[in-house]
C-alpha atoms as a PDB file:
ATOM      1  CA  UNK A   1      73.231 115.747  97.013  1.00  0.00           C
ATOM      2  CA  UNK A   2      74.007 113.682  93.699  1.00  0.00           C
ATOM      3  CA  UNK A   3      75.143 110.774  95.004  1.00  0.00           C
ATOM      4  CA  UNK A   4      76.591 109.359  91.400  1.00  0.00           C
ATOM      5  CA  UNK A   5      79.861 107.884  91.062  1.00  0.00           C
ATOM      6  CA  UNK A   6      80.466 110.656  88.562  1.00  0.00           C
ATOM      7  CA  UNK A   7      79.329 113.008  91.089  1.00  0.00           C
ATOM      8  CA  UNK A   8      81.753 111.613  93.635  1.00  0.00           C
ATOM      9  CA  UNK A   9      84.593 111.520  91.557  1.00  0.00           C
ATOM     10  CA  UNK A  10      84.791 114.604  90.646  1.00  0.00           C
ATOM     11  CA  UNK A  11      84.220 115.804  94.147  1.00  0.00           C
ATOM     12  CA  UNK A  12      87.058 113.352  95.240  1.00  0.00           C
ATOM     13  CA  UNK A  13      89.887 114.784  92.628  1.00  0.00           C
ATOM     14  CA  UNK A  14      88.843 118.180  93.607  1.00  0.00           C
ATOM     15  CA  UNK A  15      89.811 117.519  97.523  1.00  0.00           C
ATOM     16  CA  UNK A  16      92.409 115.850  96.433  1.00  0.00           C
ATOM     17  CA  UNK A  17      93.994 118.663  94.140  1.00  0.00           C
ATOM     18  CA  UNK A  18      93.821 121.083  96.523  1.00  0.00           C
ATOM     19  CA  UNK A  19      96.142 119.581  99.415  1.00  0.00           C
ATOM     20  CA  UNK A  20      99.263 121.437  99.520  1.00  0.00           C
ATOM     21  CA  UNK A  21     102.472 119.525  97.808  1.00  0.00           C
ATOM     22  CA  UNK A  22     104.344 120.890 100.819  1.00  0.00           C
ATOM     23  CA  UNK A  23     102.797 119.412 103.814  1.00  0.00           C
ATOM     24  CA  UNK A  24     104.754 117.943 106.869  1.00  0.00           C
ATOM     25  CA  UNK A  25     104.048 115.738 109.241  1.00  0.00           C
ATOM     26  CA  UNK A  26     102.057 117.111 112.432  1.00  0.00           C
ATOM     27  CA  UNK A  27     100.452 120.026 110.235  1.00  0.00           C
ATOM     28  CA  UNK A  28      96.929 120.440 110.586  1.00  0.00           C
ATOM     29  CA  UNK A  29      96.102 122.848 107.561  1.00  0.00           C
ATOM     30  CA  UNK A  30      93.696 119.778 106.397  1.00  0.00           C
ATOM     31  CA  UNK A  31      91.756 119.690 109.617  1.00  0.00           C
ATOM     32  CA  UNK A  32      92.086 123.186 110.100  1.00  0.00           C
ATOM     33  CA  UNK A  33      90.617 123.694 106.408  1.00  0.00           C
ATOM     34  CA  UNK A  34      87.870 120.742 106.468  1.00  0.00           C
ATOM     35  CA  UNK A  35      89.948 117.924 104.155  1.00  0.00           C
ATOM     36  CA  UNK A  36      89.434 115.866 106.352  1.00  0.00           C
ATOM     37  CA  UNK A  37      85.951 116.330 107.129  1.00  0.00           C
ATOM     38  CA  UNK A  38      84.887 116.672 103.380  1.00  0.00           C
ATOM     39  CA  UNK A  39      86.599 113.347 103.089  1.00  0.00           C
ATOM     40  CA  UNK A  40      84.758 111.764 105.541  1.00  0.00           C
ATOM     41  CA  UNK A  41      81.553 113.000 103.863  1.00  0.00           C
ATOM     42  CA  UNK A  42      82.652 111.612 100.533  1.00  0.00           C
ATOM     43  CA  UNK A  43      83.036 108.422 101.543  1.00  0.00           C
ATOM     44  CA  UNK A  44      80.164 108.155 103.709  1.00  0.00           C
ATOM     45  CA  UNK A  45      78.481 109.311 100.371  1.00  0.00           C
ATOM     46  CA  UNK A  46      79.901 106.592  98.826  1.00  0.00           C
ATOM     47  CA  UNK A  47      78.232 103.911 101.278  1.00  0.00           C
ATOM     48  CA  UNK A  48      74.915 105.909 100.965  1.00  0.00           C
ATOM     49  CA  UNK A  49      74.871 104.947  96.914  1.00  0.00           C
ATOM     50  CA  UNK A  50      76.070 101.372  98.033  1.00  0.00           C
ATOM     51  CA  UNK A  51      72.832 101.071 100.013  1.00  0.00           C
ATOM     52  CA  UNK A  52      70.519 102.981  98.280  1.00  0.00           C
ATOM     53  CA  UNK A  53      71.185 101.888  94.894  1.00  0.00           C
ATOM     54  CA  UNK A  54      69.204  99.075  92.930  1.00  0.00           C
ATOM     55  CA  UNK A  55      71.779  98.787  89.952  1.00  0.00           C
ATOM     56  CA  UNK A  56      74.502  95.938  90.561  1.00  0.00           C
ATOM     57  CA  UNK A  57      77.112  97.596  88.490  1.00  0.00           C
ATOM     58  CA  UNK A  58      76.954 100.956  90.796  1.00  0.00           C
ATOM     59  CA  UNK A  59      77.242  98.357  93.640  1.00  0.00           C
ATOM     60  CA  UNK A  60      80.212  97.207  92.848  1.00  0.00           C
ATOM     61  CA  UNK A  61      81.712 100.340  91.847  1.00  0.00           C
ATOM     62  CA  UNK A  62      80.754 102.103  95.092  1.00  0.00           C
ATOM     63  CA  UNK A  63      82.246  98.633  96.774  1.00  0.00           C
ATOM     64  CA  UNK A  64      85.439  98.921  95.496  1.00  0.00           C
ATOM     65  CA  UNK A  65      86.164 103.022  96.275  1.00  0.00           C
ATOM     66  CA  UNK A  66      84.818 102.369  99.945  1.00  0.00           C
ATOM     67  CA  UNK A  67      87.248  99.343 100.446  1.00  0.00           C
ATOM     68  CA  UNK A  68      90.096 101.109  98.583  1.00  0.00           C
ATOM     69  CA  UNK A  69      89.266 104.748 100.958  1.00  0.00           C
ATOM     70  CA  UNK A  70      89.302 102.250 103.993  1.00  0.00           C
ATOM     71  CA  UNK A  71      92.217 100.613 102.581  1.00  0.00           C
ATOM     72  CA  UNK A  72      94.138 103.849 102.160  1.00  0.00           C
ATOM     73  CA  UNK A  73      93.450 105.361 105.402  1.00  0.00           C
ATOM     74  CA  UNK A  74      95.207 102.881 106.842  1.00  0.00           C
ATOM     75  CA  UNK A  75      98.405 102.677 104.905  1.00  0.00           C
ATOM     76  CA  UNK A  76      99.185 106.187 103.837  1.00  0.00           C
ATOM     77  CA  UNK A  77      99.739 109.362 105.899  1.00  0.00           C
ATOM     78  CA  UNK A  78      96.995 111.441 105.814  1.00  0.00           C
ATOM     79  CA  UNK A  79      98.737 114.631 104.893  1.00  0.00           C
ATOM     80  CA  UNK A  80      99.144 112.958 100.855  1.00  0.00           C
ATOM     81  CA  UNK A  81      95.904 111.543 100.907  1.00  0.00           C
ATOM     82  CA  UNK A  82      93.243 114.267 102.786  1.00  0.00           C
ATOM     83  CA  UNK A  83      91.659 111.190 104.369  1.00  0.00           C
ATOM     84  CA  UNK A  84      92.191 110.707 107.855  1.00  0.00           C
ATOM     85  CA  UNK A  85      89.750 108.794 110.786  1.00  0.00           C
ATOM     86  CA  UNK A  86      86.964 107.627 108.125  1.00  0.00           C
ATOM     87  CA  UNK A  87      83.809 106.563 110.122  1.00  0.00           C
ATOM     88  CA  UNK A  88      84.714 102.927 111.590  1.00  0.00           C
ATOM     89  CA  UNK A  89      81.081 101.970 111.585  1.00  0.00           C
ATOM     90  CA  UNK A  90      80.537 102.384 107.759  1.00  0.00           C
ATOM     91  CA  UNK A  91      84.510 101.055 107.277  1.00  0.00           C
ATOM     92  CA  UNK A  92      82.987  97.661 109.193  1.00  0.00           C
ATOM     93  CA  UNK A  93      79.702  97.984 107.504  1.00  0.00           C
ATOM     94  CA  UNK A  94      81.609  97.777 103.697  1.00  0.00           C
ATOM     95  CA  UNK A  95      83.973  94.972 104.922  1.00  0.00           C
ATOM     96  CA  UNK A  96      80.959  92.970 105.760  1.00  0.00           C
ATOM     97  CA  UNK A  97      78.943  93.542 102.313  1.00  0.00           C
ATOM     98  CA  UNK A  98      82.405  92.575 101.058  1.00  0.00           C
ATOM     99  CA  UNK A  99      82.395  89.546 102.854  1.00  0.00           C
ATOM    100  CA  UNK A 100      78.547  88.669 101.853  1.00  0.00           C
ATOM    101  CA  UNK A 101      80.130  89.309  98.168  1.00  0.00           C
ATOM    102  CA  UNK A 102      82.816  86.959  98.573  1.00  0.00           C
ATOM    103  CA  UNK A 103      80.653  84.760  99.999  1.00  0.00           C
ATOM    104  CA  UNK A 104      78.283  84.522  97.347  1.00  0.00           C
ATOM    105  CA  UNK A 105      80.974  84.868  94.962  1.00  0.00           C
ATOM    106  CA  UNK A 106      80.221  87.863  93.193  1.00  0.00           C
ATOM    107  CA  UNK A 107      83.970  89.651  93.294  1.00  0.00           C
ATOM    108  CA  UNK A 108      85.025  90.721  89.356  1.00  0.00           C
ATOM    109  CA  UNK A 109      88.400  89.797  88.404  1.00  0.00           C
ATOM    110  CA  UNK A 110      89.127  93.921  89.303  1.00  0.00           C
ATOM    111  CA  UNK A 111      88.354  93.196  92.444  1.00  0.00           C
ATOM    112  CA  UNK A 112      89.740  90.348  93.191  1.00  0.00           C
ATOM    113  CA  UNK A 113      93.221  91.683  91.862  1.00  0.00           C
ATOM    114  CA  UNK A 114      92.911  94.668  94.270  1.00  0.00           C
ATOM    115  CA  UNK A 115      91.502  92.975  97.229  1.00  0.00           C
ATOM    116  CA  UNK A 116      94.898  90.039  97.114  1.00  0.00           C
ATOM    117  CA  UNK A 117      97.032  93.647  96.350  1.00  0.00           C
ATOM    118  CA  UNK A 118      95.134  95.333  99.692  1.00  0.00           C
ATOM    119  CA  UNK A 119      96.260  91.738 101.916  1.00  0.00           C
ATOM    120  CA  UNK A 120      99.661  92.583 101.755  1.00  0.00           C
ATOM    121  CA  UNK A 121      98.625  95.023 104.483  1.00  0.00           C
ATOM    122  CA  UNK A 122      96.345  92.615 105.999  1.00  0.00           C
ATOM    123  CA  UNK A 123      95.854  94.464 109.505  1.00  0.00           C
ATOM    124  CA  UNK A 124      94.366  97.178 107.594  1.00  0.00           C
ATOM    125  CA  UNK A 125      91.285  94.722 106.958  1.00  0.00           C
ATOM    126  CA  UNK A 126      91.911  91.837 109.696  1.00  0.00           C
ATOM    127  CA  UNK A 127      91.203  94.897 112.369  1.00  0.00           C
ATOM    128  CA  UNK A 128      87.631  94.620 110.905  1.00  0.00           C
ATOM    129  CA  UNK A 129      87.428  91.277 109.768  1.00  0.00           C
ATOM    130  CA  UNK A 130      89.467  89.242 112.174  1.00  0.00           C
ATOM    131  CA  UNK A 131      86.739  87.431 114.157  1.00  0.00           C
ATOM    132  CA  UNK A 132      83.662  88.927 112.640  1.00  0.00           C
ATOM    133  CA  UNK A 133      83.682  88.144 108.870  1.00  0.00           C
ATOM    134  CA  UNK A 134      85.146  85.029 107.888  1.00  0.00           C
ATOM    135  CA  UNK A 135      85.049  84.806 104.542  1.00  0.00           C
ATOM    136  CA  UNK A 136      87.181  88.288 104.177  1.00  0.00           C
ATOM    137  CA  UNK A 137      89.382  86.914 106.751  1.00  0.00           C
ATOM    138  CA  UNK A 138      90.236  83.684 105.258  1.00  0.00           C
ATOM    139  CA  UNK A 139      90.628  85.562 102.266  1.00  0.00           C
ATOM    140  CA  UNK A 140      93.148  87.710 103.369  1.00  0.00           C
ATOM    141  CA  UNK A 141      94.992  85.301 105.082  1.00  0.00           C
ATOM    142  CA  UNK A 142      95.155  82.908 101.882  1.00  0.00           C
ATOM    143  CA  UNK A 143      97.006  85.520  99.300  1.00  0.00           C
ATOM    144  CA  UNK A 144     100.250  84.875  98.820  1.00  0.00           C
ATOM    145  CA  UNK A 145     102.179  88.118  99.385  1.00  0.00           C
ATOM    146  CA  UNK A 146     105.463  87.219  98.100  1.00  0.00           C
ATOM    147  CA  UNK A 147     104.027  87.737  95.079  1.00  0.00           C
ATOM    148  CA  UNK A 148     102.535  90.969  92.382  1.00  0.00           C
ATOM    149  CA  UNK A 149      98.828  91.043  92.715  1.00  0.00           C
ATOM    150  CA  UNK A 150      97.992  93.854  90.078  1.00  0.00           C
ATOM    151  CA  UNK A 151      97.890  93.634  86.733  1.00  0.00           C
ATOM    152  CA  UNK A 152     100.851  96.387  86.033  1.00  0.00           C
ATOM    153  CA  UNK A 153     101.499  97.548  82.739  1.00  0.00           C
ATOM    154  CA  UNK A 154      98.053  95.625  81.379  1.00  0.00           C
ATOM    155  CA  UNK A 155      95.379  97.854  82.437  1.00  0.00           C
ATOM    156  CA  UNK A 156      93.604  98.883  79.324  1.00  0.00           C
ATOM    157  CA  UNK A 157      93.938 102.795  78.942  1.00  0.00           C
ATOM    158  CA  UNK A 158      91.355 104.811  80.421  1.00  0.00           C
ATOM    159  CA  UNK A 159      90.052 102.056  83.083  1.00  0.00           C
ATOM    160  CA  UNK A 160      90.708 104.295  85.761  1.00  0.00           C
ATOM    161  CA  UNK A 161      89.674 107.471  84.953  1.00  0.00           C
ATOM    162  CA  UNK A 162      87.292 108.862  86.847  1.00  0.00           C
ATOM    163  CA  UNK A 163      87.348 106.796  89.615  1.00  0.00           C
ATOM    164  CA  UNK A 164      88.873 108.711  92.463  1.00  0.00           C
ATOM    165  CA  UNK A 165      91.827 108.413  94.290  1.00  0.00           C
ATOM    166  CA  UNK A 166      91.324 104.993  93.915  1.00  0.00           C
ATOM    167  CA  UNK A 167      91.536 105.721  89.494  1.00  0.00           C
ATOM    168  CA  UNK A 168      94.597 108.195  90.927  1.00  0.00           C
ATOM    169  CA  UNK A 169      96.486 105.276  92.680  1.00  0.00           C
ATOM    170  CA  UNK A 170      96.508 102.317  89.874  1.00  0.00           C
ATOM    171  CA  UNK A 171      97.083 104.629  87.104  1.00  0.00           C
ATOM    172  CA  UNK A 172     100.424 105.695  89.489  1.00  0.00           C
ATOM    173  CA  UNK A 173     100.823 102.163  89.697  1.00  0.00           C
ATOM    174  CA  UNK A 174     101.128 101.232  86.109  1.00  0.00           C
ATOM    175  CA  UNK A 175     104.340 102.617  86.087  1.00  0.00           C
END
């Protein structure tokens, strides 16, 4: 398997282009038809290249589509998103390289901006963190989420392309 981020990508926006526009709730078409599955592979792909890789820049790139994928699973139904029950190990296992990253303060200003957006649903991280990594807690718990985190309307055109669901999602952001 390529495990590139190009590689991945493309493999994401496929999965995601094929789920149905008119799913309801308590279908299982995307378990039935291995979404959800394929998705789990995908993103356990993307903590393979996190791992495996020497090159900072892919680090950080895998990084940020785990924690977004982990993110997302939590705060939007499954039947929009073909992700559903991502493997909690490797969801724990990314939360803690984030922590060692914001630690030894290695975030980009991307991330930053997406991990204060991501704390305005901070159970969807404090379930891992809470307890267990205390820099990503305290981070969390420090953003104030009365106000905008993301940069909308100022991304420069064509910064999220071919980045996943996670490009998907701040492009549909921007408004």
């Amino acid at each position: 398997m390529d495990y590139s981020l190009d590689n991945l990508s493309a493999l994401e926006l496929k999965l995601y282009n094929s789920i149905p526009n008119n799913l309801n709730f308590g279908d299982n078409q995307l378990d039935v038809d291995g979404t959800f599955d394929k998705y789990r592979k995908i993103h356990e792909d993307y903590f393979q290249l996190l791992t495996n890789t020497s090159d900072e820049i892919i680090k950080l790139e895998a990084l940020k589509r785990l924690i977004f994928l982990s993110w997302y699973s939590y705060t939007e139904p499954s039947i929009f998103t073909g992700i559903e029950s991502l493997n909690n190990e490797i969801m724990f296992n990314s939360y803690s390289i984030l922590n060692d990253y914001i630690r030894a303060d290695k975030l980009d200003e991307e991330l930053n901006w997406m991990l204060k957006f991501y704390s305005s649903w901070d159970w969807a991280i404090l379930n891992f963190s809470e307890n267990r990594l205390s820099e990503l807690t305290k981070f969390v718990k420090a953003v104030d989420t009365s106000i905008s985190n993301y940069p909308k309307q100022k991304l420069p055109q064509g910064t999220m392309s071919n980045r996943g669901q996670m490009g998907l999602y701040w492009i549909s952001m921007q408004g």
